[in-house]
C-alpha atoms as a PDB file:
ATOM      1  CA  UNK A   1       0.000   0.000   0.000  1.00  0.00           C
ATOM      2  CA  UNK A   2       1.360   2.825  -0.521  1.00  0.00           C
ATOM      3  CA  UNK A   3       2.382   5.872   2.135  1.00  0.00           C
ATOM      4  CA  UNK A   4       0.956   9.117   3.061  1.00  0.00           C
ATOM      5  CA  UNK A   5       3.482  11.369   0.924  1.00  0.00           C
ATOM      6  CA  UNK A   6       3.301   8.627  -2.012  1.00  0.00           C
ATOM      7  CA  UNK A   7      -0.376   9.371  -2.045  1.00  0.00           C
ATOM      8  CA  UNK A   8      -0.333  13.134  -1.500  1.00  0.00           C
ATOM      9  CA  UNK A   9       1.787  13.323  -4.450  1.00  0.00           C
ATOM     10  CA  UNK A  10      -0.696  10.835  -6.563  1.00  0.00           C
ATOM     11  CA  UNK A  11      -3.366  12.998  -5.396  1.00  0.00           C
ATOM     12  CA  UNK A  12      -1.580  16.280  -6.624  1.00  0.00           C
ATOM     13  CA  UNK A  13      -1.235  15.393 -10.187  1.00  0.00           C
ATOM     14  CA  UNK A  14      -4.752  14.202 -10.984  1.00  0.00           C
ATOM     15  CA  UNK A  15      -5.698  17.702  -8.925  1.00  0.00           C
ATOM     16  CA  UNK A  16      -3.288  19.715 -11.761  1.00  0.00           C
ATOM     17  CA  UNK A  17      -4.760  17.699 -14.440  1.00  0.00           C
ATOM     18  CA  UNK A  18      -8.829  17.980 -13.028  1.00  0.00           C
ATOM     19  CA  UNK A  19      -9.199  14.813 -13.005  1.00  0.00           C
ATOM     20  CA  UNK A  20      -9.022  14.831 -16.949  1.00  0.00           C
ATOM     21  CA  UNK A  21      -8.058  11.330 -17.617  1.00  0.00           C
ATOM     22  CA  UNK A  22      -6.590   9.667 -20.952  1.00  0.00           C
ATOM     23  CA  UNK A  23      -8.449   6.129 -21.270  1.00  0.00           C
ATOM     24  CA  UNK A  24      -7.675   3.233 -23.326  1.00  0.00           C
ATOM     25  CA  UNK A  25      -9.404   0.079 -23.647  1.00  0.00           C
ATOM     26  CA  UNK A  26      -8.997  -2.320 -26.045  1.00  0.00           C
ATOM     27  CA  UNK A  27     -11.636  -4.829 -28.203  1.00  0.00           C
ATOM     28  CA  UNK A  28     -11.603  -8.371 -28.770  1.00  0.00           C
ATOM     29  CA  UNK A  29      -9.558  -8.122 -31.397  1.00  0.00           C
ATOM     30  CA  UNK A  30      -7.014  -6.224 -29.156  1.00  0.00           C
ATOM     31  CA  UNK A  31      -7.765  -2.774 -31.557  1.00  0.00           C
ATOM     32  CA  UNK A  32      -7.061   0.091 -29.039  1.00  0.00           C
ATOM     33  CA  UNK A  33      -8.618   2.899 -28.687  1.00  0.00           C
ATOM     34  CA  UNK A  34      -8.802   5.888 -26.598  1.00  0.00           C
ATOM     35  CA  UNK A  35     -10.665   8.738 -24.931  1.00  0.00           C
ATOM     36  CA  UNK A  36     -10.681  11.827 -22.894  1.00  0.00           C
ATOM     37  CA  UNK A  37     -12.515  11.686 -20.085  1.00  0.00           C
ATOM     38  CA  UNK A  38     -13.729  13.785 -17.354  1.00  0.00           C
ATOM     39  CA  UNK A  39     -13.644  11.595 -13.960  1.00  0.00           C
ATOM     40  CA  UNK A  40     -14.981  11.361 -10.847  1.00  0.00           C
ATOM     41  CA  UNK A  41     -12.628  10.254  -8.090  1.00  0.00           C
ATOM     42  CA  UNK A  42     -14.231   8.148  -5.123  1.00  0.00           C
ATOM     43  CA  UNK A  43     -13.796   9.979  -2.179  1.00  0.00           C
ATOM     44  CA  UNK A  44     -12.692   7.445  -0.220  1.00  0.00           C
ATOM     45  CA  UNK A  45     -10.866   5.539  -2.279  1.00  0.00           C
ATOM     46  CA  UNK A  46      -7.993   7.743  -4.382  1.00  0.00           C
ATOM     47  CA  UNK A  47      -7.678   4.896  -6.481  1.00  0.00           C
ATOM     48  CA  UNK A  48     -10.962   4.158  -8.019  1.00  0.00           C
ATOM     49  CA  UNK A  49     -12.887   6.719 -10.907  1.00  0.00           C
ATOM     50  CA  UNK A  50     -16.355   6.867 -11.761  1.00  0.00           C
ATOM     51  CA  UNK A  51     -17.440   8.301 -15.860  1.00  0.00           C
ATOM     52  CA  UNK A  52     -21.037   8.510 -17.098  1.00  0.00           C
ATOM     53  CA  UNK A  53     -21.099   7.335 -20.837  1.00  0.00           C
ATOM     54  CA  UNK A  54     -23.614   6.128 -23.684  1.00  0.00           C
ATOM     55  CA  UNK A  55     -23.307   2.142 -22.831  1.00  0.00           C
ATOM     56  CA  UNK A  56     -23.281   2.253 -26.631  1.00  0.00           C
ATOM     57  CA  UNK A  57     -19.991   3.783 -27.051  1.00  0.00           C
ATOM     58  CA  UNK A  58     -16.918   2.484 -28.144  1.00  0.00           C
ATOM     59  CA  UNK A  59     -15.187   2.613 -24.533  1.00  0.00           C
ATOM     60  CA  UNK A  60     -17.908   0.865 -23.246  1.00  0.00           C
ATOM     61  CA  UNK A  61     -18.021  -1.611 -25.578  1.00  0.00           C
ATOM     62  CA  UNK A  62     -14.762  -2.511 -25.241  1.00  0.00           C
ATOM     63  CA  UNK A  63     -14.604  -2.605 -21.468  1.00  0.00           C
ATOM     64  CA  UNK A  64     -17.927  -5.600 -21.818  1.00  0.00           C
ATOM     65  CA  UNK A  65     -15.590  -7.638 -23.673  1.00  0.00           C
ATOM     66  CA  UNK A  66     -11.860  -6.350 -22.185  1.00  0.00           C
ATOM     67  CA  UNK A  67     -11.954  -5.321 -18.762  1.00  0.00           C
ATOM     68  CA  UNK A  68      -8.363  -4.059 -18.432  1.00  0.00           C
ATOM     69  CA  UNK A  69      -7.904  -0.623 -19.268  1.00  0.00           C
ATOM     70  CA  UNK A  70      -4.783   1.629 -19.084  1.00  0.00           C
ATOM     71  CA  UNK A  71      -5.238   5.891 -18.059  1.00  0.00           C
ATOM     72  CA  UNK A  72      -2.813   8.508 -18.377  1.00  0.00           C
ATOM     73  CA  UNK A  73      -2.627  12.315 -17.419  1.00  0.00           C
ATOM     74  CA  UNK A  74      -0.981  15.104 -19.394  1.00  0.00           C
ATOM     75  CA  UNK A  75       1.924  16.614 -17.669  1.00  0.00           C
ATOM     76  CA  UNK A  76       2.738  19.448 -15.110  1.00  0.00           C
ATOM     77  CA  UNK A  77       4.393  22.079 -17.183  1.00  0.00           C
ATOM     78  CA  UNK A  78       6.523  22.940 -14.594  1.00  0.00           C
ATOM     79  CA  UNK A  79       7.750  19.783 -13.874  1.00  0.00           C
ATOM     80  CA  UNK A  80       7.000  17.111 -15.898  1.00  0.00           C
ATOM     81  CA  UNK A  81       4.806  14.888 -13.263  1.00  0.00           C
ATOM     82  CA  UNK A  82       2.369  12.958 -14.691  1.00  0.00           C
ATOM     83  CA  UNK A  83       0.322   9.703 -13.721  1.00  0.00           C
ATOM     84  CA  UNK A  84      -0.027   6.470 -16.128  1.00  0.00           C
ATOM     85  CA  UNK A  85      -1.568   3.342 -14.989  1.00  0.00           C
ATOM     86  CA  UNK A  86      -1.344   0.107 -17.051  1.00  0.00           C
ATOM     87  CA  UNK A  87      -2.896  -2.373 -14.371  1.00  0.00           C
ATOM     88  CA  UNK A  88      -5.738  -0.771 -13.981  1.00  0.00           C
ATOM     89  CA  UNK A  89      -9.797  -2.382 -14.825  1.00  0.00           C
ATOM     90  CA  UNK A  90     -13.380  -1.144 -15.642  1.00  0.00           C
ATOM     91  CA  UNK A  91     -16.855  -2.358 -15.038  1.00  0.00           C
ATOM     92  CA  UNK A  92     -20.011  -1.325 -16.092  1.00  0.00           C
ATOM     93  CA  UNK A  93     -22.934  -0.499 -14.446  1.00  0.00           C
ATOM     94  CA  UNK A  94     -26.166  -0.092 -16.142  1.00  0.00           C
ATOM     95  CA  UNK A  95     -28.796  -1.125 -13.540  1.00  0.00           C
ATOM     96  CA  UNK A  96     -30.330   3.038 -13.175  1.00  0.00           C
ATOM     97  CA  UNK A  97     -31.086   2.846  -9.080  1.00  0.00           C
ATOM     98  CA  UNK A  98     -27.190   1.834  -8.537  1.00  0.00           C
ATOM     99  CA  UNK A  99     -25.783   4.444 -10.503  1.00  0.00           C
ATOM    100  CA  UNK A 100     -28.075   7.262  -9.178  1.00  0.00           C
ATOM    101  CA  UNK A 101     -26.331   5.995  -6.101  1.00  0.00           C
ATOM    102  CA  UNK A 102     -22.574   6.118  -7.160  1.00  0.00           C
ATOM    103  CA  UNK A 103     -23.353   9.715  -8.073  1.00  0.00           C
ATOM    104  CA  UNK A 104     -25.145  11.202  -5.122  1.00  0.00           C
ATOM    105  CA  UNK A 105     -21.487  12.313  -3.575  1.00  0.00           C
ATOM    106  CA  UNK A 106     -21.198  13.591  -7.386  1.00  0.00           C
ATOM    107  CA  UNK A 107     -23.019  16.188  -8.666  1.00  0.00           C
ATOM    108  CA  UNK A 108     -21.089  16.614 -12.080  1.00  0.00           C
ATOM    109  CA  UNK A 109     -21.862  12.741 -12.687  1.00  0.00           C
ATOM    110  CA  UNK A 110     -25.730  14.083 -13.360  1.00  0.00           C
ATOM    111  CA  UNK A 111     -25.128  17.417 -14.639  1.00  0.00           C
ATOM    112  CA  UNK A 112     -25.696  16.584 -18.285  1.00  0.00           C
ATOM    113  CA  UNK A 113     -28.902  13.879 -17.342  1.00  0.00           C
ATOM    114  CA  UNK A 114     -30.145  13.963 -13.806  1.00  0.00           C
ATOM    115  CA  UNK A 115     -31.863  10.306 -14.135  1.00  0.00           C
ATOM    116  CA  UNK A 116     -28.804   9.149 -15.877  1.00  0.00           C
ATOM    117  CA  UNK A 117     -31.400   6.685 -18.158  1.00  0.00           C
ATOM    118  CA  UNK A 118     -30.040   5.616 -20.762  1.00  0.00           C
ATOM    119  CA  UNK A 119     -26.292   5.973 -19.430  1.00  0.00           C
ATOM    120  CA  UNK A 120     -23.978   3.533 -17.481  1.00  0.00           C
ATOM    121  CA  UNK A 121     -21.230   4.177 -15.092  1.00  0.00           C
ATOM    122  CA  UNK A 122     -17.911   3.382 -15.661  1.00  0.00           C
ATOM    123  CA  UNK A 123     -15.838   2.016 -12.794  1.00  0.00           C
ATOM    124  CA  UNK A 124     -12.314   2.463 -13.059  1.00  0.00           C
ATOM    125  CA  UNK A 125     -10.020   0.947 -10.172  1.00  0.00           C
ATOM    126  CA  UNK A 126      -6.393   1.200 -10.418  1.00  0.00           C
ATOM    127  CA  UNK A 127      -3.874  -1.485  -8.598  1.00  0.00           C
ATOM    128  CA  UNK A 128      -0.956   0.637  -9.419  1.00  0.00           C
ATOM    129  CA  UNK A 129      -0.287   3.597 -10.929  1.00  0.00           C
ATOM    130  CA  UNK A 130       3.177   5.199 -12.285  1.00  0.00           C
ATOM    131  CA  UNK A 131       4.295   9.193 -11.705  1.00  0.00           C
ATOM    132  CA  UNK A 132       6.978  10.352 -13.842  1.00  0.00           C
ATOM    133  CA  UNK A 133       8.475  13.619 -13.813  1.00  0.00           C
ATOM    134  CA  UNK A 134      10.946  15.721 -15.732  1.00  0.00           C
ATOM    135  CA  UNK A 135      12.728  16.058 -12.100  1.00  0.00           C
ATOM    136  CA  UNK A 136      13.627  12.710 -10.479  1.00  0.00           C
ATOM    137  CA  UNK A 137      12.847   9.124 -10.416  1.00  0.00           C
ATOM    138  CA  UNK A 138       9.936   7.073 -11.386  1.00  0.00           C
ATOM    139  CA  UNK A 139       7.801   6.164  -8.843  1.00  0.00           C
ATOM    140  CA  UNK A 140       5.288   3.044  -8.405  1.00  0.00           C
ATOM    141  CA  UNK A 141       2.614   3.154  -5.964  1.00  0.00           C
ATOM    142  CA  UNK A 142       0.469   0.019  -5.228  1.00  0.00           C
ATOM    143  CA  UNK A 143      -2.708   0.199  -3.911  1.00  0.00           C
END
C-alpha cells in the first residue's frame, strides 16, 4: 500500500490535471482505442474513478468484452509529473437505481442527465499507478 506522501503526491497530479483522464481500452480483437474523459474520483478511495457514458460507445463496448484498461494524465508544465496506470480495470454499471447511487457524492456525474437513463457508469479501479516527472525518479505506488 502505498504511504501518506506517495499518495499526497498521486493525489496532486490528478488535482493539476482535473481529473481529466486519458483512457484506453482495447476490443476483442485487441484494436485500441482511446478517450478523454472527465472523472470522478471516489472519495474514499484515491484509487478508483467513476465516468457517465452512452453504454453504446466504443469505450464501453470494449470494457464488456476487455476489462483491463490503461489511463494517463498530461503533464505538469513545470515539472514534468504525470500519472499512467497500465494495471488498472473497468466495469459497467447499467442497472439506473445503482448508478443514481454512485453519483449522489457527485453532482457533475448528473449534470448533463439527472436520471442518468439511458447511461452507465464506468468504474475504473487502479492497482498501481506510475508518476513520472521531468525532475527525479519514477515512482510506483500500489494500492
Amino acid at each position: 500500500m502505498a504511504d501518506e506522501a506517495s499518495l499526497k503526491r498521486y493525489q496532486t497530479v490528478l488535482n493539476e490535471n482535473e481529473n481529466n483522464i486519458f483512457l484506453a481500452t482495447c476490443n476483442e480483437e485487441r484494436e485500441l482505442a482511446g478517450s478523454i474523459i472527465t472523472a470522478n474520483q471516489d472519495k474514499d478511495q484515491p484509487n478508483v474513478f467513476y465516468v457517465v457514458t452512452d453504454p453504446a460507445s466504443k469505450r464501453a463496448l470494449d470494457i464488456a468484452n476487455h476489462p483491463q484498461v490503461a489511463i494517463a494524465t498530461w503533464y505538469d508544465h513545470k515539472n514534468g509529473d504525470r500519472l499512467t496506470s497500465n494495471e488498472a480495470f473497468a466495469t459497467i454499471t447499467t442497472d439506473v437505481k445503482t448508478m443514481q447511487e454512485i453519483a449522489k457524492p457527485y453532482p457533475a456525474m448528473t449534470q448533463y442527465n439527472p436520471t442518468l437513463e439511458g447511461q452507465c457508469v464506468l468504474t475504473i479501479t487502479l492497482k498501481s499507478a506510475l508518476i513520472e516527472s521531468f525532475q527525479g525518479e519514477p515512482e510506483v505506488i500500489k494500492f
